[in-house]
C-alpha atoms as a PDB file:
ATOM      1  CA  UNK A   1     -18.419  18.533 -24.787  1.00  0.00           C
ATOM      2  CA  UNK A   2     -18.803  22.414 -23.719  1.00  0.00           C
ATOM      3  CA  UNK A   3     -15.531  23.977 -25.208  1.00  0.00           C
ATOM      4  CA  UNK A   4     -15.597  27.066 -22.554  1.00  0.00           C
ATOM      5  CA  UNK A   5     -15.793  25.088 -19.960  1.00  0.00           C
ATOM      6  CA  UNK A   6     -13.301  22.633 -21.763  1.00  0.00           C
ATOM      7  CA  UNK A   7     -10.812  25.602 -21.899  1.00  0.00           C
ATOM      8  CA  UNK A   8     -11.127  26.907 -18.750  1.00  0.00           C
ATOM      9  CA  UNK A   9     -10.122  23.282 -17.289  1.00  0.00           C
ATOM     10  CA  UNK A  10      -7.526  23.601 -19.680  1.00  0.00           C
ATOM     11  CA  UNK A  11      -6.453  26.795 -18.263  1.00  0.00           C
ATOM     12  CA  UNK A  12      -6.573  25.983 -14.700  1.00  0.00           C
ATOM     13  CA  UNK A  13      -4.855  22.749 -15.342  1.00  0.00           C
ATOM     14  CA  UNK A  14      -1.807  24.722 -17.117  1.00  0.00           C
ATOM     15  CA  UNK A  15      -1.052  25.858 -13.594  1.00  0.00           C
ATOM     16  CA  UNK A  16      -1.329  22.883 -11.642  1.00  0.00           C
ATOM     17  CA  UNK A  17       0.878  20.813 -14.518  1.00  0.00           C
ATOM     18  CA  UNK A  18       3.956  23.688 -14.657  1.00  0.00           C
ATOM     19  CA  UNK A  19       3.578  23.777 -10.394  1.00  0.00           C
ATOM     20  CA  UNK A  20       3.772  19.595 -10.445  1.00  0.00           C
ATOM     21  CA  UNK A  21       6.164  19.085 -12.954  1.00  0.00           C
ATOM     22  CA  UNK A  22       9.436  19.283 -10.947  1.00  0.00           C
ATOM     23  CA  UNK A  23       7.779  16.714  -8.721  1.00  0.00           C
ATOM     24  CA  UNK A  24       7.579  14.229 -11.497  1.00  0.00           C
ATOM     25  CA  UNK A  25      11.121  14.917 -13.174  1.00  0.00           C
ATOM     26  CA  UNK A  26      12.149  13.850  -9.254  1.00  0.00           C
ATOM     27  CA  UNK A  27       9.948  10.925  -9.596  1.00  0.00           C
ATOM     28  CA  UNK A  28      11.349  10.106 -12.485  1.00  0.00           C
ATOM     29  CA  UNK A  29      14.812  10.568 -11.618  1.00  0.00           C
ATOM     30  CA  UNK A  30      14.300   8.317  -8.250  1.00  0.00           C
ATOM     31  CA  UNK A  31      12.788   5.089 -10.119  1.00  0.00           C
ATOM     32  CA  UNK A  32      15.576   5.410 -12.463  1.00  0.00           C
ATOM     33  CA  UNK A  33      18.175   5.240  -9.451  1.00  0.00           C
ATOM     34  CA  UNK A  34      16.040   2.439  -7.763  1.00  0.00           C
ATOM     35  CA  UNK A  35      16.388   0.486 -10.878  1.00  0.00           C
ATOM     36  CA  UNK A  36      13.890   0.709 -12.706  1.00  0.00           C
ATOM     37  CA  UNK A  37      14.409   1.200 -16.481  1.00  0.00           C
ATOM     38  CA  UNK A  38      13.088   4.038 -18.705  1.00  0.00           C
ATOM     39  CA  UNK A  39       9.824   2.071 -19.664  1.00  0.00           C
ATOM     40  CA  UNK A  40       8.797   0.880 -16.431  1.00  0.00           C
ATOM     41  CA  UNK A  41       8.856   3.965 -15.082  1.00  0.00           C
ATOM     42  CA  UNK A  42       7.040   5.918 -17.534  1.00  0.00           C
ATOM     43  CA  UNK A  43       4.500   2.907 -17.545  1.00  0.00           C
ATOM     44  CA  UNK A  44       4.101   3.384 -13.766  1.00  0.00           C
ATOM     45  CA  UNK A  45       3.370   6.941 -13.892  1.00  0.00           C
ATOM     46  CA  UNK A  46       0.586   6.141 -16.735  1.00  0.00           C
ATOM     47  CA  UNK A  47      -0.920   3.342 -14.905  1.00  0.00           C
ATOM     48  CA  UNK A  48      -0.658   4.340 -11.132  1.00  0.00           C
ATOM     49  CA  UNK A  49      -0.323   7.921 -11.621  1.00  0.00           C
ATOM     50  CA  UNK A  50      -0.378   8.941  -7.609  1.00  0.00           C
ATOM     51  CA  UNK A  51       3.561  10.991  -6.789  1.00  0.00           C
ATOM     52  CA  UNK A  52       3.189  10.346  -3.339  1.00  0.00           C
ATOM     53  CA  UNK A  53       2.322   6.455  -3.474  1.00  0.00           C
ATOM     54  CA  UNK A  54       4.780   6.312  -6.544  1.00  0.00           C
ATOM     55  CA  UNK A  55       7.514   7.542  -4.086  1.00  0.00           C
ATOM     56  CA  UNK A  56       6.659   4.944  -1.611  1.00  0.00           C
ATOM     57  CA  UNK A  57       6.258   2.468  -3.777  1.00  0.00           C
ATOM     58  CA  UNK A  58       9.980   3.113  -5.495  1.00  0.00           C
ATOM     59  CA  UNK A  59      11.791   3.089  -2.310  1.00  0.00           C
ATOM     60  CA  UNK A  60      10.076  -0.369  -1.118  1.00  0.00           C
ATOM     61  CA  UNK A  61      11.417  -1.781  -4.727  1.00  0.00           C
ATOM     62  CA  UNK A  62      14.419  -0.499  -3.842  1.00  0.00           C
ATOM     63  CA  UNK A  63      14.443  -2.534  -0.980  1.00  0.00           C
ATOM     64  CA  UNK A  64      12.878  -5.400  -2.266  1.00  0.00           C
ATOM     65  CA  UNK A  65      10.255  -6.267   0.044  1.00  0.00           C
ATOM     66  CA  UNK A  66       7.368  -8.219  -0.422  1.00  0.00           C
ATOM     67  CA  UNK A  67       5.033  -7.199  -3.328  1.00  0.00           C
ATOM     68  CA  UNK A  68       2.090  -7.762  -0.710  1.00  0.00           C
ATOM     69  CA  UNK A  69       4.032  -5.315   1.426  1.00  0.00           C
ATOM     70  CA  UNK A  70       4.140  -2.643  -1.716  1.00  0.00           C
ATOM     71  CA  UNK A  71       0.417  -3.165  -2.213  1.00  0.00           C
ATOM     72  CA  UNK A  72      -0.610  -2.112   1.436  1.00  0.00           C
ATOM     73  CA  UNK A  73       1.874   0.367   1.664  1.00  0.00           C
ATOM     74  CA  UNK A  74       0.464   2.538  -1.560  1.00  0.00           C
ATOM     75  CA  UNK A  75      -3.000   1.781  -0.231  1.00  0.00           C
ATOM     76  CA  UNK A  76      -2.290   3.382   3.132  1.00  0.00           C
ATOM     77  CA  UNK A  77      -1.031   6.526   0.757  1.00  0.00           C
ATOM     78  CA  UNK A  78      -3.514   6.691  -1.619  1.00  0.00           C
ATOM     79  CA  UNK A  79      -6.614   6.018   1.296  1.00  0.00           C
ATOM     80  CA  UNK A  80      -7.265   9.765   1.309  1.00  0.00           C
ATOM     81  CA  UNK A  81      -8.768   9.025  -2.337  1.00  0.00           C
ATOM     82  CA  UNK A  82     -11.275   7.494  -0.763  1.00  0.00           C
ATOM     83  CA  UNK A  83     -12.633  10.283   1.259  1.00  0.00           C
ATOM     84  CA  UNK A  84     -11.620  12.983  -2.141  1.00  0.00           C
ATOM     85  CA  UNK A  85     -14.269  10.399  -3.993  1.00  0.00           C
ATOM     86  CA  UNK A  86     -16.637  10.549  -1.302  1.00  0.00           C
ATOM     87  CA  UNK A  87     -16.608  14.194  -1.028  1.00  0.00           C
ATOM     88  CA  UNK A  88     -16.852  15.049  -4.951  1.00  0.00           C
ATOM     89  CA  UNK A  89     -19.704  12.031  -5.487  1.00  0.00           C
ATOM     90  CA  UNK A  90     -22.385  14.896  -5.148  1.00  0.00           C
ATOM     91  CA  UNK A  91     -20.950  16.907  -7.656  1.00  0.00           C
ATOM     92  CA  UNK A  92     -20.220  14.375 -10.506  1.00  0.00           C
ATOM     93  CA  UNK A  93     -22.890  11.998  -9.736  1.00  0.00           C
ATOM     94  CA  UNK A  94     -24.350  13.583 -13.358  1.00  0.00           C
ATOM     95  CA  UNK A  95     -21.603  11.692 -14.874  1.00  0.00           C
ATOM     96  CA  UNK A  96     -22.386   8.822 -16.645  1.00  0.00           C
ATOM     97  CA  UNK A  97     -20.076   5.070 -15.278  1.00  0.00           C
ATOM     98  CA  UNK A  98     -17.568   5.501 -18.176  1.00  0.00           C
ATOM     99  CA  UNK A  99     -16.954   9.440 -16.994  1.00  0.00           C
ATOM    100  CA  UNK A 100     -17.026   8.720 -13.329  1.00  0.00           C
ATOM    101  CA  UNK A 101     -14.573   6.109 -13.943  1.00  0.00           C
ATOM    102  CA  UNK A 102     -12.440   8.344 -15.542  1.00  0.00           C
ATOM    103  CA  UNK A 103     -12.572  11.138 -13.227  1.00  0.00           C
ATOM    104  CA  UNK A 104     -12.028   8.869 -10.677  1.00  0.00           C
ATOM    105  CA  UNK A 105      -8.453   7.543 -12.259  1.00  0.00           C
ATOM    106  CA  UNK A 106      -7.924  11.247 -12.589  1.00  0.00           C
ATOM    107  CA  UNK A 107      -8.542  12.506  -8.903  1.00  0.00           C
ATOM    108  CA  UNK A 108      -5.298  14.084  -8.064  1.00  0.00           C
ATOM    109  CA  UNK A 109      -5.327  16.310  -5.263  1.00  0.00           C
ATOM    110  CA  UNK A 110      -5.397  19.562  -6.975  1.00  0.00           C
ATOM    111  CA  UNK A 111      -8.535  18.330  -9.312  1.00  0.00           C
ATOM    112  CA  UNK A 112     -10.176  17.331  -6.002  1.00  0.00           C
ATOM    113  CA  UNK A 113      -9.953  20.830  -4.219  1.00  0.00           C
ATOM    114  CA  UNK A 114     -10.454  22.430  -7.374  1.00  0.00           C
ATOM    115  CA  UNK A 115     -13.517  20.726  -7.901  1.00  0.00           C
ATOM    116  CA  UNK A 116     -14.932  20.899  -4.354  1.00  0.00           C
ATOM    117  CA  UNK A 117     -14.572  24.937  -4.891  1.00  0.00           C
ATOM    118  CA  UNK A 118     -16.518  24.909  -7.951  1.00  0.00           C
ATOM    119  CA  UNK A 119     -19.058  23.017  -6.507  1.00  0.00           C
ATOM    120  CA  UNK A 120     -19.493  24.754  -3.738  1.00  0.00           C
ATOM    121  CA  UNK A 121     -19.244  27.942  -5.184  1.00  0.00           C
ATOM    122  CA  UNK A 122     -21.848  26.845  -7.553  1.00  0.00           C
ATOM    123  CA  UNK A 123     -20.411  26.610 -10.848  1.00  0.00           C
ATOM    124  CA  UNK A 124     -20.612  23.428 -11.230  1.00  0.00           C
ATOM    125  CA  UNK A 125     -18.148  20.189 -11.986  1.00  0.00           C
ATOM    126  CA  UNK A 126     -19.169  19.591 -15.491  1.00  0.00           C
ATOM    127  CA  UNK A 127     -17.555  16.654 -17.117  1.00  0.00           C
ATOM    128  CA  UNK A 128     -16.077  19.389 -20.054  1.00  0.00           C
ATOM    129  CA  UNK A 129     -14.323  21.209 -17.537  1.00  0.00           C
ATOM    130  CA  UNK A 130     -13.156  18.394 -15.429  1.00  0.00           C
ATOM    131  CA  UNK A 131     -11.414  16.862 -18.719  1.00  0.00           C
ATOM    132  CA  UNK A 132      -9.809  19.806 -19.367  1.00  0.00           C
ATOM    133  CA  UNK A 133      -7.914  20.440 -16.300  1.00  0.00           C
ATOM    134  CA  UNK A 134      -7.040  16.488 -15.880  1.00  0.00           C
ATOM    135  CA  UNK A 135      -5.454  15.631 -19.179  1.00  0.00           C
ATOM    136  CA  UNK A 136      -3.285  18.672 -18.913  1.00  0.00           C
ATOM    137  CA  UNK A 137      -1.938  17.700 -15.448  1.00  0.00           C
ATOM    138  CA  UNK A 138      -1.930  13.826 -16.601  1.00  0.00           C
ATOM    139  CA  UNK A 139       0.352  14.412 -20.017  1.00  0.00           C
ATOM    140  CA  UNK A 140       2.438  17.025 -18.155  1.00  0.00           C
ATOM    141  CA  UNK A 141       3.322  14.947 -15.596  1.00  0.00           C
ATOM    142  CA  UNK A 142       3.839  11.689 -18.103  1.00  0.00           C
ATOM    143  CA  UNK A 143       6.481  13.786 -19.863  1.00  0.00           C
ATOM    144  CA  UNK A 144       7.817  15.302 -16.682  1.00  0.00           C
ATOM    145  CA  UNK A 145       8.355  11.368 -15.462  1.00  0.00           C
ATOM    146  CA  UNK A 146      10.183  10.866 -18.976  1.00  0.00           C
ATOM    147  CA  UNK A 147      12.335  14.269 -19.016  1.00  0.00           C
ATOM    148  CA  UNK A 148      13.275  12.801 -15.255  1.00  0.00           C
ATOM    149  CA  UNK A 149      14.092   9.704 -15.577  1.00  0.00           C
ATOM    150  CA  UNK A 150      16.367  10.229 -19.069  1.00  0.00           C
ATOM    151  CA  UNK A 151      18.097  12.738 -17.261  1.00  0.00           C
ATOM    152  CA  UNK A 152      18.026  11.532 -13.396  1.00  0.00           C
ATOM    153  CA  UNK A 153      21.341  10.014 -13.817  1.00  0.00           C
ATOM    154  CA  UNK A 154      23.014  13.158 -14.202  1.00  0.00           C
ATOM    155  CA  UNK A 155      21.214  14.349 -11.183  1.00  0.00           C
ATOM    156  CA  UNK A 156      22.503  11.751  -9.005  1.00  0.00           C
ATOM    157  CA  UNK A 157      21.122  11.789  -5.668  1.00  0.00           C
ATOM    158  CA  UNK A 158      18.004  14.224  -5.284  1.00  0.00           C
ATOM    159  CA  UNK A 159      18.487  14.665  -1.703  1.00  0.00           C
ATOM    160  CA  UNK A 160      21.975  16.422  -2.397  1.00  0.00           C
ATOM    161  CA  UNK A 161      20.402  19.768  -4.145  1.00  0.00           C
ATOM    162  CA  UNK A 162      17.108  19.902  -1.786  1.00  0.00           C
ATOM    163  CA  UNK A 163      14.653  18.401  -4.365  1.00  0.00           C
ATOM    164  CA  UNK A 164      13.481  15.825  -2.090  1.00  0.00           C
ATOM    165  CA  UNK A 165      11.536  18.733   0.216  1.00  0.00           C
ATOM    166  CA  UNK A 166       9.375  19.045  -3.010  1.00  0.00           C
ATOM    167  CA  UNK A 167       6.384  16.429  -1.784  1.00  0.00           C
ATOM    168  CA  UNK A 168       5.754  18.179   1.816  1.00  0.00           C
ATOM    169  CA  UNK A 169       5.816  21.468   0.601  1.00  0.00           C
ATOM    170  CA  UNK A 170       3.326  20.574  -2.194  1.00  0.00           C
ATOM    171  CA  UNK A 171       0.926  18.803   0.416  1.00  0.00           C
ATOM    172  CA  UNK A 172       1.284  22.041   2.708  1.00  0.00           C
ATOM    173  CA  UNK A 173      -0.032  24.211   0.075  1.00  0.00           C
ATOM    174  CA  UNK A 174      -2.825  21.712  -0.606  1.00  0.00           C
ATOM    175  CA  UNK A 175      -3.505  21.675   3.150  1.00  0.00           C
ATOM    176  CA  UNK A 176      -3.264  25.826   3.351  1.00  0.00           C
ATOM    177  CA  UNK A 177      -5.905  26.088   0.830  1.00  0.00           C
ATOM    178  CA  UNK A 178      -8.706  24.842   3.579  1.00  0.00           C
ATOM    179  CA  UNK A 179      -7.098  27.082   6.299  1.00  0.00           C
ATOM    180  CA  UNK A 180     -10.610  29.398   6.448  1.00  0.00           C
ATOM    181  CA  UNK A 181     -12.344  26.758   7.170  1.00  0.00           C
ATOM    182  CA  UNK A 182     -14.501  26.383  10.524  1.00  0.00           C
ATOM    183  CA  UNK A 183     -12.356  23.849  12.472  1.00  0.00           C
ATOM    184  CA  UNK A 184      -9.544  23.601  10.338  1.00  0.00           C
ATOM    185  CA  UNK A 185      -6.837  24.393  13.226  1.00  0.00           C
ATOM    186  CA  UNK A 186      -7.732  21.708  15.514  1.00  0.00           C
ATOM    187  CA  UNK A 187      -8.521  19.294  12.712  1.00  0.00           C
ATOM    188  CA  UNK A 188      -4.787  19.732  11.436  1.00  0.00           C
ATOM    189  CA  UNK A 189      -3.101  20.034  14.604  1.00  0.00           C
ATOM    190  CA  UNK A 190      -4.709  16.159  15.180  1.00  0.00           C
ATOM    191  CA  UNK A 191      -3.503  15.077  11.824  1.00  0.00           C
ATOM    192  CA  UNK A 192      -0.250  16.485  12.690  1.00  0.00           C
ATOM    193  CA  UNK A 193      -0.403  14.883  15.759  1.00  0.00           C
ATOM    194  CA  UNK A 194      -1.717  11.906  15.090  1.00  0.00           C
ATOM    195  CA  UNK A 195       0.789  11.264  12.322  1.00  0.00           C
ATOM    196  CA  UNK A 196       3.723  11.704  13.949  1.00  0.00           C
ATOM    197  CA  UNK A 197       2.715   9.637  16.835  1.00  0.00           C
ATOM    198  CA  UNK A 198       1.876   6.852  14.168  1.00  0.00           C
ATOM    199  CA  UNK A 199       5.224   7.445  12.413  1.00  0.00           C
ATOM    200  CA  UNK A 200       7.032   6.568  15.942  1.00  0.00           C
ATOM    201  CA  UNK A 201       4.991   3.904  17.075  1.00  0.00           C
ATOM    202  CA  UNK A 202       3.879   1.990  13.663  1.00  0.00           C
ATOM    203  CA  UNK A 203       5.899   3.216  11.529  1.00  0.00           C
ATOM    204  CA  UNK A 204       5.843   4.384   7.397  1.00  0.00           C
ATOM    205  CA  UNK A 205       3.635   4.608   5.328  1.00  0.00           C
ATOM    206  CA  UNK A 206       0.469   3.812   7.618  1.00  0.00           C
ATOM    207  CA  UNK A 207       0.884   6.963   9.794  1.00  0.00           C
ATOM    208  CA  UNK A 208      -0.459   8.649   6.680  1.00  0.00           C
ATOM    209  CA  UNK A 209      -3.776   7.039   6.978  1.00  0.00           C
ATOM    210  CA  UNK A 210      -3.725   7.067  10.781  1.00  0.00           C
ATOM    211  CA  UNK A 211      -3.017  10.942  10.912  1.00  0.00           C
ATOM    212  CA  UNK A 212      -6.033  11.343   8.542  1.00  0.00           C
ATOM    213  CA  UNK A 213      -8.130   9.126  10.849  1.00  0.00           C
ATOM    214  CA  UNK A 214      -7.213  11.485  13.580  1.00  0.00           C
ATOM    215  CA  UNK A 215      -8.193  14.265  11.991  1.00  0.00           C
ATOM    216  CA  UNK A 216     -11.977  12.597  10.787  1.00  0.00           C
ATOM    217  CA  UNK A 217     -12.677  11.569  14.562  1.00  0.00           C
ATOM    218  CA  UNK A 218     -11.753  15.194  15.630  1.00  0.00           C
ATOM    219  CA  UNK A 219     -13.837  16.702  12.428  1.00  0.00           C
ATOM    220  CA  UNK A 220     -16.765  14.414  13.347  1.00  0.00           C
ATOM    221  CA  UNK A 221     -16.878  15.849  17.386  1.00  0.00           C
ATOM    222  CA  UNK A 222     -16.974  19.589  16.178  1.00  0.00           C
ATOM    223  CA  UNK A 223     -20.260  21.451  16.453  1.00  0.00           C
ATOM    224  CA  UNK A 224     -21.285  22.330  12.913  1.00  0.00           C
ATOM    225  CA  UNK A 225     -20.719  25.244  11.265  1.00  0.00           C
ATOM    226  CA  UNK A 226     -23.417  28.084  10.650  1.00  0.00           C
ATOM    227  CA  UNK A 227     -24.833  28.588   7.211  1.00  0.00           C
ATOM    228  CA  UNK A 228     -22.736  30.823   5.142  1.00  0.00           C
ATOM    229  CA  UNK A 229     -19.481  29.796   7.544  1.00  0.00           C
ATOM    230  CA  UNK A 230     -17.776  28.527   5.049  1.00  0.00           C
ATOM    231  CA  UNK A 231     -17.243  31.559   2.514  1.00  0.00           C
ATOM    232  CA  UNK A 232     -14.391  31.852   0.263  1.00  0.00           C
ATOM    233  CA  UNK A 233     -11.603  33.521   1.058  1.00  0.00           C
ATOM    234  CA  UNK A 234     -10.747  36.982  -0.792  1.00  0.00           C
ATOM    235  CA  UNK A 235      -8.023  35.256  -2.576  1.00  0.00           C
ATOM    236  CA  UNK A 236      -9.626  32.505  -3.822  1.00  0.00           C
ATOM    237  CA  UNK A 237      -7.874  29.836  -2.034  1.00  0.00           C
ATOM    238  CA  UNK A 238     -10.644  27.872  -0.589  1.00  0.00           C
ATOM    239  CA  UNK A 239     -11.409  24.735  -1.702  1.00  0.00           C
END
C-alpha cells in the first residue's frame, strides 16, 4: 500500500463523497417512504451501492412488480458499468482478481472518470490510490443513506422542496466533464436523442441503455481523432 498515493485518493474522494451525499440522504429518504425499513435500506446501499439503479429499483418496489421485472430494470441502469469496466481494464489490469474485484464493486461514476484521467494523463491507477478515493465515497454515502432514511420522514415528499432534480444534474456534470472531447457534441446529441425517443416508444428504464447504444453506434462512425486531440482541458475537467 503506497500511503501518498493512498492519501491523495483519499483527498479526491473527500470531494466526490460531500458532492454525493445529498443524493444518498434522498435515497435514503425515498426507500424509507416506499416502505422499506431502516435496515433494508442501509443493507441495499452496502450491497448494490449504484443511486441511480437504487432509485429505480425503489420506485418498482413501490409498485410491486415482478422481482424479474426489478432485476432487468437495474440492469438496463447499471449497463453503462459495463462499458466504465471495459474502458478502465487497461489501466488496472496490474491488479491482482481479489483487487479487480473490488474495484470493480467500487466503479461509481466519478471513480471511473477520475481514473480514466489519471490514466491517460499518465499517472497511473494504482490500486493505493484507487482505495483511497472509493472507501471515502462508499462510507460517505452508507451514512448519507442512514442520516436519510432516519430522517426522510420528516422530509416527506422529496419532490415538494426540488431534491428530486439532484440525479440529472449530477449525471450532467459527469457528462460535461468529456465536453473537449473530439466528437463529444454529436455523440451526446444521439444519446439525447436516442433516449428520449426510447423513453416514448419503450418506455423506463431501458431508454437508458438504448440512448447509450445510440451514442456507441454514432462514436464508432466518427473518423478518429489525431494524436494529441484529446488534451486536457485548462481546468482539469477532462476525464
Amino acid at each position: 500500500m503506497n500511503r501518498s498515493d493512498f492519501r491523495e485518493g483519499l483527498r479526491g474522494g473527500v470531494i466526490v463523497a460531500l458532492s454525493s451525499a445529498p443524493f444518498g440522504a434522498l435515497f435514503g429518504a425515498v426507500a424509507v417512504d416506499n416502505g422499506l425499513s431502516f435496515l433494508e435500506t442501509l443493507l441495499m446501499s452496502a450491497t448494490v451501492y449504484a443511486g441511480a439503479s437504487q432509485l429505480v429499483g425503489i420506485e418498482l418496489f413501490g409498485q410491486r412488480v415482478e422481482p424479474w421485472l426489478v432485476v432487468l430494470s437495474v440492469f438496463a441502469v447499471n449497463f453503462r458499468h459495463i462499458l466504465y469496466s471495459a474502458a478502465m481494464a487497461k489501466y488496472i489490469g496490474h491488479y491482482s482478481l481479489p483487487q479487480k474485484a473490488l474495484a470493480f464493486f467500487m466503479l461509481i461514476d466519478p471513480a471511473f472518470a477520475e481514473g480514466v484521467r489519471r490514466g491517460e494523463s499518465g499517472q497511473g491507477v494504482s490500486f493505493s490510490w484507487y482505495i483511497g478515493f472509493g472507501v471515502v465515497v462508499y462510507l460517505s454515502w452508507s451514512v448519507a443513506t442512514m442520516l436519510g432514511a432516519f430522517f426522510g420522514r420528516m422530509i416527506g415528499d422529496p419532490a415538494s422542496i426540488g431534491i428530486d432534480i439532484l440525479l440529472p444534474v449530477y449525471f450532467l456534470g459527469m457528462v460535461l466533464a468529456f465536453r473537449r472531447r473530439p466528437g463529444f457534441a454529436p455523440i451526446v446529441l444521439a444519446s439525447a436523442l436516442g433516449s428520449v425517443a426510447a423513453y416514448h416508444l419503450v418506455g423506463s428504464p431501458w431508454h437508458v441503455s438504448l440512448g447509450a447504444a445510440a451514442g456507441i453506434i454514432v462514436a464508432t462512425l466518427l473518423p478518429l481523432p489525431a494524436p494529441g486531440a484529446e488534451a486536457a482541458s485548462p481546468e482539469g475537467g477532462e476525464a
